[in-house]
N, C-alpha and C. Protein backbone atom coordinates (compact mmCIF):
# COMPACT_ATOMS: atom_id res chain seq x y z
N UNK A 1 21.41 -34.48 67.06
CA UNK A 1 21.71 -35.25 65.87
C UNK A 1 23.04 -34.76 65.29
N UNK A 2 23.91 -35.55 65.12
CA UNK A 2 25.19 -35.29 64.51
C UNK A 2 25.03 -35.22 62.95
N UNK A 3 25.33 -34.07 62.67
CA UNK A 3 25.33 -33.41 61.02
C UNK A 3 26.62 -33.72 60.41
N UNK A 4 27.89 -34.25 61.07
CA UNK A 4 29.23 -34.66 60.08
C UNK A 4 29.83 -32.96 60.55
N UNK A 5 29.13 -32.19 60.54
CA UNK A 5 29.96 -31.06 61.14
C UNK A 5 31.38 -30.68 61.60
N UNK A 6 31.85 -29.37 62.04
CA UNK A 6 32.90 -29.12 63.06
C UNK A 6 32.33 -28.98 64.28
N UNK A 7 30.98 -28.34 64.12
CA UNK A 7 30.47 -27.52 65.09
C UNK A 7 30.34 -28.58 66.48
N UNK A 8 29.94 -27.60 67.59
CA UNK A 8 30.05 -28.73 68.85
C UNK A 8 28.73 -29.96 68.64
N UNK A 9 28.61 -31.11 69.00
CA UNK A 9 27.85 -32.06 68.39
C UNK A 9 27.77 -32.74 67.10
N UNK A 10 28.77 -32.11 66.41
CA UNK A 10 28.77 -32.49 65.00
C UNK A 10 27.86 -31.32 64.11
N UNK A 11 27.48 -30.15 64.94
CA UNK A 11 26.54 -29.66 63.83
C UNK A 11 27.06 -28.56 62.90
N UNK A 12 26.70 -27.96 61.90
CA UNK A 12 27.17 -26.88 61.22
C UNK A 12 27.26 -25.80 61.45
N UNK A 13 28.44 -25.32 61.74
CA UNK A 13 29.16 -23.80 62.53
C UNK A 13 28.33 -22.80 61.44
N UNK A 14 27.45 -21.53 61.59
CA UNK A 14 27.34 -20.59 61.23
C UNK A 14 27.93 -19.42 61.09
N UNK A 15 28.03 -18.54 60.13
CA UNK A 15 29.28 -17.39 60.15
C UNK A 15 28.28 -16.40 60.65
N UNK A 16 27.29 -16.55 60.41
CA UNK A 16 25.93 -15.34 60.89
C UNK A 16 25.69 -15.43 62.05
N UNK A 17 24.48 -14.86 62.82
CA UNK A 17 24.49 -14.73 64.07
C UNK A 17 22.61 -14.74 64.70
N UNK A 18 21.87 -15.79 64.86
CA UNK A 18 20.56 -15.05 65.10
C UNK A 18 19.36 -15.89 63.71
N UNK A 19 19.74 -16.84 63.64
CA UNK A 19 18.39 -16.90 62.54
C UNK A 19 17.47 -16.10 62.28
N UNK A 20 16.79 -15.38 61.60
CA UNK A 20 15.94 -14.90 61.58
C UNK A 20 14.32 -15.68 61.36
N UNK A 21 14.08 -15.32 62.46
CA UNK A 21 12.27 -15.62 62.94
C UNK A 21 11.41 -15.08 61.86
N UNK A 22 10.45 -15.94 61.88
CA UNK A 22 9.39 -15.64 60.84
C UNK A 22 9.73 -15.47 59.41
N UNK A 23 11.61 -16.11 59.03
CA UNK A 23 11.88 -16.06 58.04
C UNK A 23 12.43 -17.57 57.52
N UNK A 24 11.78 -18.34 56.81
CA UNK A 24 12.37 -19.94 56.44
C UNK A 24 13.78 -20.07 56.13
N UNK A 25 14.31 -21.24 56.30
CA UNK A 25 15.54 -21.37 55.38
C UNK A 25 15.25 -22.41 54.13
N UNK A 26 15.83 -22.01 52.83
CA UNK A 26 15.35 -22.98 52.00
C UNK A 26 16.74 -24.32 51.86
N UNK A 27 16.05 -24.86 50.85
CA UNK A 27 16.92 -25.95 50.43
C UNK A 27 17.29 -25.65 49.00
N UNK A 28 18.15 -25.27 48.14
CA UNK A 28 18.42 -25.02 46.73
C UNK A 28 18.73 -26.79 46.33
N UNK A 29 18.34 -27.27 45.82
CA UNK A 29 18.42 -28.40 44.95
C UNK A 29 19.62 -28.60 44.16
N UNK A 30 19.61 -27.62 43.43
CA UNK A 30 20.21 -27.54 42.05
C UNK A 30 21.71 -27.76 42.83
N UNK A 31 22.02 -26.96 43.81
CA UNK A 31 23.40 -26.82 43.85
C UNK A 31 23.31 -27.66 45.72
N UNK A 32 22.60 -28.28 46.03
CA UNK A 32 22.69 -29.18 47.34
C UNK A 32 22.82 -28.31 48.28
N UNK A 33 21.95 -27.22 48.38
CA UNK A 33 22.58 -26.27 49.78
C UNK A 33 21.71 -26.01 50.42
N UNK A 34 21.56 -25.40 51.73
CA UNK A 34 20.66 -24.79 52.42
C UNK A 34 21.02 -23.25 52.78
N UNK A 35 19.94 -22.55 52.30
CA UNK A 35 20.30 -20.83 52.43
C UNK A 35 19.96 -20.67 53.66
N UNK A 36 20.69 -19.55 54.74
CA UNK A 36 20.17 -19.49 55.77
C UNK A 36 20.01 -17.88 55.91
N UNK A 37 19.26 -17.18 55.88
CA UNK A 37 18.78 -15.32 56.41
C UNK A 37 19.40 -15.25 58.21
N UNK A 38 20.07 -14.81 58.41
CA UNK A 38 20.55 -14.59 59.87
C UNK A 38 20.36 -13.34 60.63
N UNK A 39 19.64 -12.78 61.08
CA UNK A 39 19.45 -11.31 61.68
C UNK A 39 20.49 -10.28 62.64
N UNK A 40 21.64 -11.41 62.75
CA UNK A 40 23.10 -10.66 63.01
C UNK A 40 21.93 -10.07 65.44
N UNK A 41 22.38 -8.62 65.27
CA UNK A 41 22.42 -8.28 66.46
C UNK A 41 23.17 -9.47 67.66
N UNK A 42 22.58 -9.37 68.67
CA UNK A 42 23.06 -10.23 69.90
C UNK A 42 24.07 -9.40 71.15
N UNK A 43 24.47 -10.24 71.34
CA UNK A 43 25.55 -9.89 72.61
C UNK A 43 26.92 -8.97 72.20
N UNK A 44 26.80 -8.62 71.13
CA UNK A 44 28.21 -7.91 70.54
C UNK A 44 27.83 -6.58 70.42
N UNK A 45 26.37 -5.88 70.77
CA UNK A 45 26.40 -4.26 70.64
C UNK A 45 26.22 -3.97 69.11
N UNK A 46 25.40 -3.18 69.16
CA UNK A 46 25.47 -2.62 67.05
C UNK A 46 24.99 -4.37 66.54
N UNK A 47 24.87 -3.89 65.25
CA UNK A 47 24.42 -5.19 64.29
C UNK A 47 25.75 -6.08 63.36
N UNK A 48 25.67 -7.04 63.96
CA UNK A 48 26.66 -7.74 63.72
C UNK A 48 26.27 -9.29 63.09
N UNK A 49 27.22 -9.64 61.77
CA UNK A 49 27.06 -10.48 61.49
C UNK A 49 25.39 -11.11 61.23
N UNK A 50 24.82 -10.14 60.16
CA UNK A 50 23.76 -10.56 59.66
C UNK A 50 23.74 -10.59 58.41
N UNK A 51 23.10 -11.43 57.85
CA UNK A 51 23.40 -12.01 56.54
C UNK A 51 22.96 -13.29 55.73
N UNK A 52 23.43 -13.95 54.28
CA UNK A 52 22.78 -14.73 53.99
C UNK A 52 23.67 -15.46 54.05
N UNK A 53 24.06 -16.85 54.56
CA UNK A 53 23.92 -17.90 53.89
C UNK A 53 24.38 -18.92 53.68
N UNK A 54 25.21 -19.99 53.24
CA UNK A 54 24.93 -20.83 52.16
C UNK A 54 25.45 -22.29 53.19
N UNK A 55 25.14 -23.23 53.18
CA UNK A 55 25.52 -24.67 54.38
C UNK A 55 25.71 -25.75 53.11
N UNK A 56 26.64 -26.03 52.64
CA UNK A 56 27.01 -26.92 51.33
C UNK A 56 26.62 -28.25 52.03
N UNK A 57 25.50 -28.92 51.64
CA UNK A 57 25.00 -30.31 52.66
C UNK A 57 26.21 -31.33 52.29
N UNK A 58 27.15 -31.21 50.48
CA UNK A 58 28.35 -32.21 50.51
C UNK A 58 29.25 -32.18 51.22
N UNK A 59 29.92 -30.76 51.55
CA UNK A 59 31.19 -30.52 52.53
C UNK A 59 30.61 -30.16 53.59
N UNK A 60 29.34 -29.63 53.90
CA UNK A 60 29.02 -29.17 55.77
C UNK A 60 29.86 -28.75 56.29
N UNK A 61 30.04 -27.71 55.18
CA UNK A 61 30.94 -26.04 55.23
C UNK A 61 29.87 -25.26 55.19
N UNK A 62 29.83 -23.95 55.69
CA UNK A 62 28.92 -22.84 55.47
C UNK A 62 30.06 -21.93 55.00
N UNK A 63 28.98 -20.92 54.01
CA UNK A 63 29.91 -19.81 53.75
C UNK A 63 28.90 -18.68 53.73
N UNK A 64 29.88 -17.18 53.60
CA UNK A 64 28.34 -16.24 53.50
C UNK A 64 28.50 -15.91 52.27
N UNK A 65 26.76 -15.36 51.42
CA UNK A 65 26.60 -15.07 50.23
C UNK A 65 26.84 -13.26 50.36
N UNK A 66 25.65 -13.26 51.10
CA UNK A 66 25.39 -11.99 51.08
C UNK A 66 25.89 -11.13 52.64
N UNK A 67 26.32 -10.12 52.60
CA UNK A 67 26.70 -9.32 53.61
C UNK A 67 25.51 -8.10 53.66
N UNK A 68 24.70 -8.05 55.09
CA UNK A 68 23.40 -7.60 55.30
C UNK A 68 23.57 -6.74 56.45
N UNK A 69 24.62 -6.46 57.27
CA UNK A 69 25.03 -5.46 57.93
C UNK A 69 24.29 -4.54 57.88
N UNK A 70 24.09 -3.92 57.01
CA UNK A 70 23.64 -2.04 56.85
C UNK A 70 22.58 -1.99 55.88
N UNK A 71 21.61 -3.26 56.78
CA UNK A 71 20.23 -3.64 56.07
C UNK A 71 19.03 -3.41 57.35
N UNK A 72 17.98 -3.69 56.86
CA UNK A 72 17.17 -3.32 58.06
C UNK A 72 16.86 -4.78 58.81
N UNK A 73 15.94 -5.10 59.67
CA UNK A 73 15.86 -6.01 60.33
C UNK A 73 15.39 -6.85 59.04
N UNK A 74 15.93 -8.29 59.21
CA UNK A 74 14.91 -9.47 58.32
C UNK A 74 13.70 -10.13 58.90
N UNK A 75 12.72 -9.97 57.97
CA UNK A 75 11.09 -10.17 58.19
C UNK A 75 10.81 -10.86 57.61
N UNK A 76 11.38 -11.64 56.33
CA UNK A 76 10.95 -12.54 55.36
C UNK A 76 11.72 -12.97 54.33
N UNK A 77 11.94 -14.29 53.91
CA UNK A 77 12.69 -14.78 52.75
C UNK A 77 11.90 -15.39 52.35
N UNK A 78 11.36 -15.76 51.04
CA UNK A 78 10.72 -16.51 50.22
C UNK A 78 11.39 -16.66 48.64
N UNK A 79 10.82 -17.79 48.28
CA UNK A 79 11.90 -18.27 47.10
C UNK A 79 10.45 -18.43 45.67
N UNK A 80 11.04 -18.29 44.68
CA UNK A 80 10.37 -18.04 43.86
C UNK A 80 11.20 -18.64 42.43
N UNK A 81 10.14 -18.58 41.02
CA UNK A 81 10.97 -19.11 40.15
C UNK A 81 10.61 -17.90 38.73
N UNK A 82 11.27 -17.84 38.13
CA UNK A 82 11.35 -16.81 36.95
C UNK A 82 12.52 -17.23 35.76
N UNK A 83 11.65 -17.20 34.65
CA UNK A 83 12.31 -17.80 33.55
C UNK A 83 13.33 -19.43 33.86
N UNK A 84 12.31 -19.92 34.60
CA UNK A 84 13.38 -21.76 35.11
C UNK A 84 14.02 -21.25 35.75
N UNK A 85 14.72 -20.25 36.50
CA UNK A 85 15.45 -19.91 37.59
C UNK A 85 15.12 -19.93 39.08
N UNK A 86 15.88 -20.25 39.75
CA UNK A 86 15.49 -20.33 41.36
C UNK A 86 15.71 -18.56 41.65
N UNK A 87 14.74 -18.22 42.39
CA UNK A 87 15.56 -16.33 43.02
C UNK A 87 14.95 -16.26 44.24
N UNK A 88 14.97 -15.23 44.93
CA UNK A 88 14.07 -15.42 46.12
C UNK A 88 14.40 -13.58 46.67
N UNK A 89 13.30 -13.88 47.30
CA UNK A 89 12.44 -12.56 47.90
C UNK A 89 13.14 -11.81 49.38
N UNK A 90 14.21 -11.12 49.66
CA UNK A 90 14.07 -10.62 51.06
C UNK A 90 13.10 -9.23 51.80
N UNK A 91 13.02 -9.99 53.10
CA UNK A 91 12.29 -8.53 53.55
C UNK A 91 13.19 -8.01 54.05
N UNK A 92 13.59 -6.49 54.49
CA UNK A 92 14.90 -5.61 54.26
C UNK A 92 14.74 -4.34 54.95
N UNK A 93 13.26 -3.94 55.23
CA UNK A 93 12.74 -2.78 55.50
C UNK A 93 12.21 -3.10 54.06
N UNK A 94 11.84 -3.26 53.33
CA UNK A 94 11.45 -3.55 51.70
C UNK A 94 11.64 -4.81 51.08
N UNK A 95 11.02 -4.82 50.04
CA UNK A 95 11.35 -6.61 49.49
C UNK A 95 12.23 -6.45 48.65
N UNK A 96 13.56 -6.71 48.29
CA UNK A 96 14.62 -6.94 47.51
C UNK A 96 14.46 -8.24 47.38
N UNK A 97 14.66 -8.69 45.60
CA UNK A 97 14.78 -9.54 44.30
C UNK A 97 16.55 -10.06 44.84
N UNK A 98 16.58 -11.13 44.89
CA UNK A 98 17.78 -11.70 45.04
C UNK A 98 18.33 -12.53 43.84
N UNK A 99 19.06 -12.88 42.78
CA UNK A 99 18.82 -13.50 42.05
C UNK A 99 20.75 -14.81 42.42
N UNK A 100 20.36 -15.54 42.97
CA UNK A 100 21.83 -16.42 43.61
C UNK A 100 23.39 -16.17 42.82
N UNK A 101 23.20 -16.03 41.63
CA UNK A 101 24.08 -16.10 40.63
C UNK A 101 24.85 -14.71 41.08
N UNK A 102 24.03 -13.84 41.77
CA UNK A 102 24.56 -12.28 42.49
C UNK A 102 25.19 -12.36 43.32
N UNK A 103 26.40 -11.63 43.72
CA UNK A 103 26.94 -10.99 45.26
C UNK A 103 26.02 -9.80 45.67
N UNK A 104 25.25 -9.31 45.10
CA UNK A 104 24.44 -8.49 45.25
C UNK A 104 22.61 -8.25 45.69
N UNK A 105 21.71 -7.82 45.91
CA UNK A 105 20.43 -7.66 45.63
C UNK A 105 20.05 -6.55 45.00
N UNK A 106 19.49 -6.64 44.10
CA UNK A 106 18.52 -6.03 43.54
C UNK A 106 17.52 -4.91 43.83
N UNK A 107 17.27 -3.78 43.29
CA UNK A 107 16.58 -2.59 43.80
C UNK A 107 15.37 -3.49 44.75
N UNK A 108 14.84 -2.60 45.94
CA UNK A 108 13.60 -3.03 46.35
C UNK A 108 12.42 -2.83 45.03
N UNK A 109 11.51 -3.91 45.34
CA UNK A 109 10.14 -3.74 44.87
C UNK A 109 9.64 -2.54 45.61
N UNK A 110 9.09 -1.75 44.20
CA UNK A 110 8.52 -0.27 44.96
C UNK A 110 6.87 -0.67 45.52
N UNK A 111 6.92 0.10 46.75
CA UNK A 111 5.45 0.11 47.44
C UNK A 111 5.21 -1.53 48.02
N UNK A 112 6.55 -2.01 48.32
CA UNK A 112 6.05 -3.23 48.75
C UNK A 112 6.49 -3.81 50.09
N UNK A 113 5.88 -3.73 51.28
CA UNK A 113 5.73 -3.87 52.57
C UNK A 113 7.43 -4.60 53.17
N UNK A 114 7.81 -4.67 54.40
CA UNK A 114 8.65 -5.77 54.41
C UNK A 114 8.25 -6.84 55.08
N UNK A 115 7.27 -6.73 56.02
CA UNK A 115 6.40 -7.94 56.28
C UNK A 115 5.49 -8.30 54.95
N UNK A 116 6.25 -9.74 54.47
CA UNK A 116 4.99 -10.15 53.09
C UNK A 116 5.08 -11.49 53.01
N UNK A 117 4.43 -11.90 52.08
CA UNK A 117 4.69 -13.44 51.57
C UNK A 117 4.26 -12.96 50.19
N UNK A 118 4.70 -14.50 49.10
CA UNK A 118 4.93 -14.40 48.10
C UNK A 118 3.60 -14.97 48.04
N UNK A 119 2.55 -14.60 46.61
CA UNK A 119 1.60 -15.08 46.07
C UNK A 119 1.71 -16.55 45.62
N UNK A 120 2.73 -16.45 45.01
CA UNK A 120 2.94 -18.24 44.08
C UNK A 120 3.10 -17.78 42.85
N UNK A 121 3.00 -16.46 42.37
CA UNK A 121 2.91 -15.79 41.02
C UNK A 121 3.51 -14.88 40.84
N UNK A 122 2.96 -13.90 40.95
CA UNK A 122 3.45 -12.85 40.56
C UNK A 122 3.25 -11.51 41.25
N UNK A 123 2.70 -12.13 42.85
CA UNK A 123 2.80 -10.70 43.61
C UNK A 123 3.02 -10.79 45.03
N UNK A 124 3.49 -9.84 45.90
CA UNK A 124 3.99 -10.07 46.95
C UNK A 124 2.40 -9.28 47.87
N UNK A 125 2.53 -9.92 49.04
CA UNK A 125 1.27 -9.70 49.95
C UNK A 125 1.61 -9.20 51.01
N UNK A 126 1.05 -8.24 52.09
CA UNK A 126 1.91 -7.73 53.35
C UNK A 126 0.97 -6.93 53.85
N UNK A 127 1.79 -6.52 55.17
CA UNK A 127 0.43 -5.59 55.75
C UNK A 127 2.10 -4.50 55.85
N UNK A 128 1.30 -3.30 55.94
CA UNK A 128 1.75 -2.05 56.07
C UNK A 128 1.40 -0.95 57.33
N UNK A 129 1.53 0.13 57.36
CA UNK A 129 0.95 0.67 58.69
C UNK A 129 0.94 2.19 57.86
N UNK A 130 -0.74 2.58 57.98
CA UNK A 130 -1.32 3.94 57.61
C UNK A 130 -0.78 4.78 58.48
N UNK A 131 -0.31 6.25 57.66
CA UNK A 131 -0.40 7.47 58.78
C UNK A 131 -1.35 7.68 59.28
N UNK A 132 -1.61 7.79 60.48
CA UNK A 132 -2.81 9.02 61.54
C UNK A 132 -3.06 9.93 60.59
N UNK A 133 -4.12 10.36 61.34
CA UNK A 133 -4.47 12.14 60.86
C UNK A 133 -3.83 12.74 61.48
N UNK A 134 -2.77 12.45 62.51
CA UNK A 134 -1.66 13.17 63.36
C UNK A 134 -0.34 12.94 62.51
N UNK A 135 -0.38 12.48 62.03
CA UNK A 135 0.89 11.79 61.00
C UNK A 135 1.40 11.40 62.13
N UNK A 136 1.22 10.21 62.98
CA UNK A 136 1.46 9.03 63.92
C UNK A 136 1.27 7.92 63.29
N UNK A 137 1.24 6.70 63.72
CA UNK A 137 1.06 5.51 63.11
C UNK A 137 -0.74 5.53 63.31
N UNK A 138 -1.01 4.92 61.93
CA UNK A 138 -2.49 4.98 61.92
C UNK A 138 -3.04 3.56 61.84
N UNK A 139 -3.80 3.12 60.89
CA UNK A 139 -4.42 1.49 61.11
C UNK A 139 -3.35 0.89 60.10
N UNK A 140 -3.88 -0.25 59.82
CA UNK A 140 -2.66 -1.36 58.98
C UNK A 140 -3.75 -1.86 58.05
N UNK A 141 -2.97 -1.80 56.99
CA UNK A 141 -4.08 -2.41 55.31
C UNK A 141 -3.23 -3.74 54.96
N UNK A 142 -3.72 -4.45 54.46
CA UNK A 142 -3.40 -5.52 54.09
C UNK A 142 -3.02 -5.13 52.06
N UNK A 143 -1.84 -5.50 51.57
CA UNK A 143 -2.07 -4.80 50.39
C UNK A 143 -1.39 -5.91 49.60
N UNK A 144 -1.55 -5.59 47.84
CA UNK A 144 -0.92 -6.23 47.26
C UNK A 144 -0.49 -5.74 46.30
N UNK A 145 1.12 -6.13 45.84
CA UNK A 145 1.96 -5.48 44.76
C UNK A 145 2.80 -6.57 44.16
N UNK A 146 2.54 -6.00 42.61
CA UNK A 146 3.76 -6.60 41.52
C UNK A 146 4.54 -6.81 41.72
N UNK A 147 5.37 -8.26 41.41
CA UNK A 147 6.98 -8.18 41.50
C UNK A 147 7.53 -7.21 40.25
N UNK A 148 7.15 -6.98 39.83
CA UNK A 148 7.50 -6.46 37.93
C UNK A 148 6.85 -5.22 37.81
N UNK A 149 7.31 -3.81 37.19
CA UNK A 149 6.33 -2.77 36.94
C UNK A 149 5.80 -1.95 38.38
N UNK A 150 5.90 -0.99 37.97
CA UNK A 150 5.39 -0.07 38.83
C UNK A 150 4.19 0.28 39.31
N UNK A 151 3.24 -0.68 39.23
CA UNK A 151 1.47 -0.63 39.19
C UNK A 151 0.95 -0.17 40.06
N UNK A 152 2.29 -0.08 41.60
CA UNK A 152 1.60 0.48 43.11
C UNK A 152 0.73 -0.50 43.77
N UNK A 153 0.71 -0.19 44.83
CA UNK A 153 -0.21 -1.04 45.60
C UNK A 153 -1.68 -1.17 45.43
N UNK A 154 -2.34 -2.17 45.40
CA UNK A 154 -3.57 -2.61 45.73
C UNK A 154 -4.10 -2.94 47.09
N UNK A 155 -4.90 -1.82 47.98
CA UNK A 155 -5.41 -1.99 49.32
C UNK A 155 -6.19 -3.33 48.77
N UNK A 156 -6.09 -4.63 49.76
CA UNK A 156 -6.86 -5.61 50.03
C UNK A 156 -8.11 -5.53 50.87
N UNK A 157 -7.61 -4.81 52.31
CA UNK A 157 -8.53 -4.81 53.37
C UNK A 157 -7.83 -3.95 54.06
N UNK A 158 -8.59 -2.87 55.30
CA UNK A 158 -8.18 -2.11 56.10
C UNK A 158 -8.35 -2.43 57.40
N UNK A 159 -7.39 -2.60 58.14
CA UNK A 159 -7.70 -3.00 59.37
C UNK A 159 -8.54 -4.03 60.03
N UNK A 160 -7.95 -4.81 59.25
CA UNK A 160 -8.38 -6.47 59.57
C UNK A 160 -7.91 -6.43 60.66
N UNK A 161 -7.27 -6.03 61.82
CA UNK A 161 -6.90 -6.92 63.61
C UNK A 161 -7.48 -5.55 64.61
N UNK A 162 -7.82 -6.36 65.71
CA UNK A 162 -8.33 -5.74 66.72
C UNK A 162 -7.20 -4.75 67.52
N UNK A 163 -5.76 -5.48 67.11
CA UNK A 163 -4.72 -5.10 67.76
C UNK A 163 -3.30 -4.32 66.93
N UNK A 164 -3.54 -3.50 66.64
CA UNK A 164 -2.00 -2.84 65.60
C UNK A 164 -1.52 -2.51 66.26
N UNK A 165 -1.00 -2.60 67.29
CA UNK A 165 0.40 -2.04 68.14
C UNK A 165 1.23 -3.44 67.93
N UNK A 166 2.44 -3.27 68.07
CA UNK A 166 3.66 -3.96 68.09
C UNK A 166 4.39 -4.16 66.73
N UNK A 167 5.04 -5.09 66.76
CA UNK A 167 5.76 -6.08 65.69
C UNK A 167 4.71 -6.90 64.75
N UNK A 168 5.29 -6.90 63.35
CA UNK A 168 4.64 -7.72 62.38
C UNK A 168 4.98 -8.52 62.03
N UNK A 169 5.78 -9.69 62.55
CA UNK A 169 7.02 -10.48 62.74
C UNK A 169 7.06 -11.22 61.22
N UNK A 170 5.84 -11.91 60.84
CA UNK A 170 5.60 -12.45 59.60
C UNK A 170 4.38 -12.29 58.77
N UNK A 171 4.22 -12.88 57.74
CA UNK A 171 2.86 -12.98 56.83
C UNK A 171 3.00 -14.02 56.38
N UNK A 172 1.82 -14.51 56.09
CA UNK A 172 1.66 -15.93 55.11
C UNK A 172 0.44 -15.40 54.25
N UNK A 173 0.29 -16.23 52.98
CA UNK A 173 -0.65 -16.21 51.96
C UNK A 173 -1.18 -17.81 51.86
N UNK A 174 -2.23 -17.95 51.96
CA UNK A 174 -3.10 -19.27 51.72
C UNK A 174 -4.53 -18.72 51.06
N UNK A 175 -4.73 -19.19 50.44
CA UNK A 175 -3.83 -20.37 49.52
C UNK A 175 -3.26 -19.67 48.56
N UNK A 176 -1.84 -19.99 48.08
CA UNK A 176 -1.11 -19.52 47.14
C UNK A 176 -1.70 -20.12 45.70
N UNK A 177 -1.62 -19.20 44.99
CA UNK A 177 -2.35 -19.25 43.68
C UNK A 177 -1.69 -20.36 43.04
């Protein structure tokens, strides 16, 4: 499908590198754009060109917001609203508060997983991975924490899967409050 683009087919050239899996891209309304989370790595060695963002749907120009280089892998973007504002959630190795109006992000949410999804409210959801009694990787809890305040985590459940070895690529919450 031809997008009006430069890109080959007509589609929209990215400055990032790698979409990131198990992480959405949204649509911002307010300002006609589509945010895109990019996980950089690839064929260039070292982490390259990962980052956020922005595909202006009027000009089908992209530009980048955020520079994510010397971030950890991306696991999750979710968008959220606070005081009538659009902001949204990255996973980071941690969940960092993004607020658009920033060149910046925001301290991580303390004690809060980077595999998560957003409640619909006011808390982020994720699974984590327990130490061993070897201080090795131990089982995985399902937990839940404040966007706001320091309250710490709430264990949900312990070792809900038959299988904790590997990657935690994503989370979802259903039903969102």
């Amino acid at each position: 499908m031809n997008l009006g683009g430069t890109g080959p087919g007509g589609g929209i050239a990215l400055a990032g590198y790698n979409v990131a899996f198990g992480a959405r891209s949204h649509y911002d309304a307010a300002q006609d754009r589509l945010l895109v989370l990019t996980a950089g790595c690839g064929p260039f060695g070292g982490t390259q060109r990962r980052g956020l963002e922005e595909v202006n749907l009027a000009t089908r120009q992209s530009r980048s917001l955020l520079d994510l280089n010397a971030r950890d892998f991306p696991s999750a973007f979710e968008s959220y609203t606070e005081d009538g504002r659009q902001k949204y959630l990255l996973g980071l190795g941690g969940v960092f508060p993004w607020d658009p109006t920033k060149t910046t992000l925001d301290p991580a949410i303390a004690n809060a997983p980077s595999s998560f999804a957003f409640d619909g409210v006011d808390k982020v959801v994720g699974v984590r991975s327990r130490p061993g009694a070897d201080g090795g990787p131990g089982s995985l809890e399902v937990i839940r924490v404040p966007l706001k305040g320091d309250a710490g985590a709430e264990t949900l459940t312990v070792n809900p899967f038959t299988n904790n070895q590997g990657f935690i690529g994503s989370v979802e919450v259903w039903p969102r409050r």
